[in-house]
Each structure stands twice: as structure tokens, then as C-alpha cells.
Protein backbone atom coordinates (compact mmCIF):
# COMPACT_ATOMS: atom_id res chain seq x y z
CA UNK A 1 27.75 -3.28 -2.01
CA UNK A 2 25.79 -6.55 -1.20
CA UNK A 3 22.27 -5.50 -0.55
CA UNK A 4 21.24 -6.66 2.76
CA UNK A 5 24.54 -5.31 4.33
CA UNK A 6 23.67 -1.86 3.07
CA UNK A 7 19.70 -2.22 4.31
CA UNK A 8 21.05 -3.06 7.90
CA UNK A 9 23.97 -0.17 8.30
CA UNK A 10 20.61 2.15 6.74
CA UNK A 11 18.41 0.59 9.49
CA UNK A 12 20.98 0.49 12.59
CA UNK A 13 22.23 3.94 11.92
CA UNK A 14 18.65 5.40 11.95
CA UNK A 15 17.73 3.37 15.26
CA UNK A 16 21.26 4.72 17.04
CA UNK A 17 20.63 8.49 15.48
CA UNK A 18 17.41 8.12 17.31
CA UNK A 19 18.55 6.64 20.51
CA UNK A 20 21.64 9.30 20.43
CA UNK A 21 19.03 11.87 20.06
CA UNK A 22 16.90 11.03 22.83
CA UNK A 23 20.03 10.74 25.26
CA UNK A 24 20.81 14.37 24.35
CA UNK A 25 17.60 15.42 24.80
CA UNK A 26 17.06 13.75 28.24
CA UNK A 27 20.31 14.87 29.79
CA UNK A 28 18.40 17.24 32.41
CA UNK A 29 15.63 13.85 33.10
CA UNK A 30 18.33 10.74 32.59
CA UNK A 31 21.09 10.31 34.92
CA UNK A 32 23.54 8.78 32.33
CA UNK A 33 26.05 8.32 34.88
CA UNK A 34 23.48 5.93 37.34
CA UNK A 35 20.38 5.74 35.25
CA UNK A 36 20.51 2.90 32.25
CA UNK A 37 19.53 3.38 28.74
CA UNK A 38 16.35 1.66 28.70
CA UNK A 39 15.31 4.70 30.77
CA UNK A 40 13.90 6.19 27.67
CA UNK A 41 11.92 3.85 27.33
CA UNK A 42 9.45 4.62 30.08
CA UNK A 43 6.57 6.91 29.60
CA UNK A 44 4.13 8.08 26.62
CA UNK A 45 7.11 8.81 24.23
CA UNK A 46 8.54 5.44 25.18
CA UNK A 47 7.77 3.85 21.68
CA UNK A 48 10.14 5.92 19.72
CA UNK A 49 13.04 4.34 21.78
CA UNK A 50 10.97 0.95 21.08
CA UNK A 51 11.16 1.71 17.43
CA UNK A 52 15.20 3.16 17.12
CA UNK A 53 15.43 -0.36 19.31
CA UNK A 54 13.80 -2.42 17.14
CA UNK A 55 15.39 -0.58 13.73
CA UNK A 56 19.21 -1.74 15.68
CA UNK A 57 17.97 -4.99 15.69
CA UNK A 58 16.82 -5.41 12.37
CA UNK A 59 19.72 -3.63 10.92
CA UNK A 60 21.64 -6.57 13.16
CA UNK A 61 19.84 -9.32 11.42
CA UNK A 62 20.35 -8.27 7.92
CA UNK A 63 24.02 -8.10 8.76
CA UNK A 64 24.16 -11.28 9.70
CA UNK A 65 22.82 -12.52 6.92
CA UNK A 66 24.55 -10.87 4.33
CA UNK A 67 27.77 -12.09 6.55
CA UNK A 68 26.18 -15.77 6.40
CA UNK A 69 25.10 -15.23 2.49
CA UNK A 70 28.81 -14.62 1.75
CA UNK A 71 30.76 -17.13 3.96
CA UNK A 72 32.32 -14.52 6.27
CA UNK A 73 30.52 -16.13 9.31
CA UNK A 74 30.08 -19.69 10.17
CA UNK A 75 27.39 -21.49 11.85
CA UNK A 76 28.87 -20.47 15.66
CA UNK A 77 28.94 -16.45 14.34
CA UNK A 78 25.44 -16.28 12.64
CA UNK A 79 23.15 -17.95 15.85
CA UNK A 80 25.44 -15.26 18.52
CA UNK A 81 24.99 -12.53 15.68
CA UNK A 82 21.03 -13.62 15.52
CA UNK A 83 20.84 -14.12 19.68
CA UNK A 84 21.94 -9.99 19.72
CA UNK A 85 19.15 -9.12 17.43
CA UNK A 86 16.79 -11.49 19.26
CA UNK A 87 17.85 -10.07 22.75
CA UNK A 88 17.47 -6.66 21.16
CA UNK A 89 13.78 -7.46 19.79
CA UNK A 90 13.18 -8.35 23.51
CA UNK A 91 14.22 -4.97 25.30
CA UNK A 92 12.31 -3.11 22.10
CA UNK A 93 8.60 -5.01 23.13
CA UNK A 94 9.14 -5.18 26.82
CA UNK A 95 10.01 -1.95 28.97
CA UNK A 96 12.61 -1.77 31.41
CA UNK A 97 11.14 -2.56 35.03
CA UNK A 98 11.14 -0.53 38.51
CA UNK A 99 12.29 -3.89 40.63
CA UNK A 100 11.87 -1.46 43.94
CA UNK A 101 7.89 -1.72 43.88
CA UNK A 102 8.48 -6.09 42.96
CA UNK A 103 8.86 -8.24 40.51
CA UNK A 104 7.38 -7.87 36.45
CA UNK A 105 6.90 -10.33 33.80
CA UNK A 106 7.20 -7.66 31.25
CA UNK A 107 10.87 -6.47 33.37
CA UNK A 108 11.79 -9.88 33.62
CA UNK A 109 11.84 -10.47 29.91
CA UNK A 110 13.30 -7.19 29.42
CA UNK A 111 16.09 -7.47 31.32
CA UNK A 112 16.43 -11.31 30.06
CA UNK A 113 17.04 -9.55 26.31
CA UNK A 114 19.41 -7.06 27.92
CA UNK A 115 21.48 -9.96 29.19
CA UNK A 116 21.14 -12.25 25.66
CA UNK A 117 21.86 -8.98 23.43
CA UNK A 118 25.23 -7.53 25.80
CA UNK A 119 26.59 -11.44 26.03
CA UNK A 120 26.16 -12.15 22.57
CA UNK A 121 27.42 -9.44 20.21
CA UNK A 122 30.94 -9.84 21.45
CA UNK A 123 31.03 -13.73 20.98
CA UNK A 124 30.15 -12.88 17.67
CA UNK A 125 32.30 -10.58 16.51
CA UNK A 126 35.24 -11.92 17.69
CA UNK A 127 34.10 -15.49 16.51
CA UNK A 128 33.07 -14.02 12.96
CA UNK A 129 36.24 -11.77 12.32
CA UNK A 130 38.74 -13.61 14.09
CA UNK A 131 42.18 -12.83 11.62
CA UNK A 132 43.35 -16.23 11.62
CA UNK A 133 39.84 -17.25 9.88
CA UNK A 134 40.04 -14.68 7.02
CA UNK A 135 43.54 -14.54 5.69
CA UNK A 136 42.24 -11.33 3.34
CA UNK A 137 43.35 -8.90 6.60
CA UNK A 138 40.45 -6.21 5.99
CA UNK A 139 40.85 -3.46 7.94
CA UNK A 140 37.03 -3.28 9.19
CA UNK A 141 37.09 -7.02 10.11
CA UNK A 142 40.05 -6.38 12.48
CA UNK A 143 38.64 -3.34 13.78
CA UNK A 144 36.00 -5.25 14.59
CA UNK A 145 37.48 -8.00 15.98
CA UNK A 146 39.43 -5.51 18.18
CA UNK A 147 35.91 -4.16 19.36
CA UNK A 148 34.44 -7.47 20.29
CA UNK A 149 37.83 -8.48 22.27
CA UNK A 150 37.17 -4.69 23.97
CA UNK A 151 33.49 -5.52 24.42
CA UNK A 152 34.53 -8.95 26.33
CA UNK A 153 36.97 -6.55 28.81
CA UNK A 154 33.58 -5.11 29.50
CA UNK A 155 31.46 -7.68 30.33
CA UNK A 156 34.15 -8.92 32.68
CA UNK A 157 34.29 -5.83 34.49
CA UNK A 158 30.33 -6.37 35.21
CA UNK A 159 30.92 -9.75 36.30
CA UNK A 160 33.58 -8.74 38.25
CA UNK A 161 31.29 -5.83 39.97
CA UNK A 162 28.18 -8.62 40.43
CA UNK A 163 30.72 -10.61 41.91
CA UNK A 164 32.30 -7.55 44.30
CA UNK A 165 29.04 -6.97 45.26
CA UNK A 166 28.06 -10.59 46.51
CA UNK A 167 30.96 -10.89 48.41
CA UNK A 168 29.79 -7.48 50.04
CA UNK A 169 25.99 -8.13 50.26
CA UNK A 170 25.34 -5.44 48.02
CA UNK A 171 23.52 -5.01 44.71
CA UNK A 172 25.74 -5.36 41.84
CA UNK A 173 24.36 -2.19 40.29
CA UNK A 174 25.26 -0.33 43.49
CA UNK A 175 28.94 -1.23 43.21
CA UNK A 176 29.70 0.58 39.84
CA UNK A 177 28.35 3.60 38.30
CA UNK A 178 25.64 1.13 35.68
CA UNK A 179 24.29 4.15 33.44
CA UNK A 180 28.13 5.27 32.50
CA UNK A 181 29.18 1.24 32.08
CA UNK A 182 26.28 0.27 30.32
CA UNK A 183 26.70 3.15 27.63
CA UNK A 184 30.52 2.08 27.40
CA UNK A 185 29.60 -1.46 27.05
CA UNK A 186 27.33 -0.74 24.52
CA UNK A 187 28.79 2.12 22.59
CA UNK A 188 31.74 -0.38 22.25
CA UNK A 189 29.37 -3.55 21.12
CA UNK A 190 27.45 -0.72 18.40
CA UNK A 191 30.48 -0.09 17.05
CA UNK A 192 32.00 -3.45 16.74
CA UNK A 193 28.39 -4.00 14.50
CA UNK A 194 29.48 -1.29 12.24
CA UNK A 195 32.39 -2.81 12.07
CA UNK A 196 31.13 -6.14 10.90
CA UNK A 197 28.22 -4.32 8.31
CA UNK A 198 30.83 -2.44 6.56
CA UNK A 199 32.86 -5.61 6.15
CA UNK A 200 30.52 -7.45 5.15
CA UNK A 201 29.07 -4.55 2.47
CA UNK A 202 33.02 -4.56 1.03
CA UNK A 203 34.01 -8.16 1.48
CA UNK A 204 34.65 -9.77 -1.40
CA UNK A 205 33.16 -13.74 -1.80
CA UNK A 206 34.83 -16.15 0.50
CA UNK A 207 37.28 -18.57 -0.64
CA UNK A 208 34.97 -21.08 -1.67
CA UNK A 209 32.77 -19.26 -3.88
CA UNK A 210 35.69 -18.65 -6.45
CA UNK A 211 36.77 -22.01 -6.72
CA UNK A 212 33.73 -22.95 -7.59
CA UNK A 213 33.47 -20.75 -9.86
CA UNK A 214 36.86 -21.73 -11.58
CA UNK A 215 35.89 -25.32 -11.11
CA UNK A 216 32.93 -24.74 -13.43
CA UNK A 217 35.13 -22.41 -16.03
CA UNK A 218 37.64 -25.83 -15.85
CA UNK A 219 35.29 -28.00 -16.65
CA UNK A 220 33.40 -26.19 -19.40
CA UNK A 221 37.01 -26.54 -21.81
């Protein structure tokens, strides 16, 4: 198992045991259905959803680059991969904002990461495990391609709310149920990570690395 593939599935699965524990815990205080994730992260006990966060997004960036270390993800795939952890690193340092009481520098940023990370984990996985890229067919790279196409229906869906809502004069996070859509959106993007760290733990070298390797054998005789 390629080392930093296996440090980032250790590192994201602690960070989403966390954040699934706190969203247990908080059912009778968190509205999942209306209220959004980052909810936890408001309060005196808001740094251990900082922390399960930040774990995600480190687990995220060693993922990438094992991906990028063995030629499963071009240039494209590695910066969306990175953007996710980045955006992710952002909602982690900077708490989620009440916008009824005015703006926030600190919600601004916050809800700038939210935007980066949710946009950018789908591009990636279906950029990075796209089956007409990796002719090997493993199972967790189509799985996860299947979860970034899912992820994209998602996205749409808020875009087509924010768009509803417009056209209405109403706020876009009045139109839909956020809290339940948000969890969906990001249960789906979690998984299609998963996907892509267990692919890239199993994945054999890319193409290229072999024929080098016969090249030299070939030219030792």
C-alpha cells in the first residue's frame, strides 16, 4: 500500500468519525434538515470540528499526492484535488458566520472555502478517474468516478435552487431544505475521496513507469 495513500484514508477517516460523532451528538441542538454542518463549529467545543476539519483535509492532500506520485492524476486532477483540501483548510480556521446580525471577514472566508471545497472535489474525481484515462478498469476508480458524476447532479440542484430563488426574490437557502442538501452533497463528495484513496493505495504504477523500467532492463543486455 503506497504510504501517503494509507496516511490520508488514516487521517480523513478520523476527521469524518469525529464530525459523524458530533452530528449524532447534536441531533437535539442541530437542525440537520435546515441547519448546515459548519454548525458545530460554533461555540467553546467548536475546535474539535476545526480539528476532524482540518484532519479531512490533510487526509485530502496526501491523497492527492500519492495519486500525483503514481501517475493516476494529471496536472488538471491534482490543483482541483489540492483546491478541496485548500477550501477545506479554510472552513477548519474560519467559523461559519450569522449573516442576520451583517457581514464577517472571518464568515466571508468561511463560506468562500465552503464554495472552493463543494466545487472542486467533483471536478476532480471525475477528471482523475475518468475510465477512458485508465484502461486498468479498477473497481474503486469507477466507483469513484460514479460519485463525482453524482456529486456534479448535486451542485446543479443548488444552482438550480440559487437560481429559483432569484427569479422569486428569495434567498437561495430558503428555497431548499440546505442542512439535508448540504449533508447529501457532501456525504456523496466524502465518499467519492474514499473512493479515490483506496485506488490510489491499490493502484498499481501507471503505464509509464513500467516502460521505463523495461526500457532500462533492454538496454542493460
Amino acid at each position: 500500500m503506497h504510504q501517503p495513500a494509507r496516511w490520508g484514508l488514516g487521517a480523513a477517516g478520523v476527521g469524518i468519525a469525529v464530525i459523524v460523532g458530533l452530528e449524532l451528538t447534536s441531533l437535539d441542538e442541530v437542525n440537520p434538515i435546515r441547519r448546515t454542518i459548519s454548525e458545530h463549529g460554533l461555540g467553546p467545543d467548536g475546535w474539535i470540528f476545526g480539528g476532524a476539519v482540518g484532519l479531512l483535509a490533510a487526509g485530502s492532500a496526501a491523497i492527492g499526492v500519492s495519486l500525483a506520485r503514481k501517475r493516476l492524476a494529471g496536472a488538471v486532477g491534482t490543483v482541483a484535488l489540492m483546491a478541496w483540501s485548500v477550501g477545506l483548510f479554510m472552513t477548519a480556521s474560519f467559523q461559519k458566520h450569522d449573516w442576520s446580525v451583517g457581514p464577517s471577514m472571518s464568515g466571508s472566508i468561511h463560506r468562500i472555502g465552503s464554495f472552493v471545497a463543494f466545487l472542486s472535489l467533483p471536478l476532480a474525481a471525475v477528471v482523475i478517474a475518468r475510465p477512458w484515462r485508465h484502461p486498468e478498469r479498477r473497481r474503486s476508480a469507477v466507483v469513484a468516478f460514479g460519485l463525482g458524476v453524482c456529486s456534479i447532479l448535486w451542485v446543479a440542484g443548488i444552482g438550480t435552487a440559487m437560481l429559483i430563488g432569484s427569479g422569486h426574490g428569495l434567498p437561495w437557502y430558503r428555497v431548499m431544505p440546505l442542512g439535508l442538501v448540504e449533508r447529501g452533497l457532501a456525504v456523496t463528495e466524502v465518499a467519492a475521496l474514499l473512493a479515490l484513496g483506496v485506488w490510489a493505495a491499490a493502484g498499481r504504477l501507471a503505464a509509464a513507469e513500467p516502460a521505463r523500467v523495461v526500457s532500462q532492463a533492454v538496454e542493460r543486455r
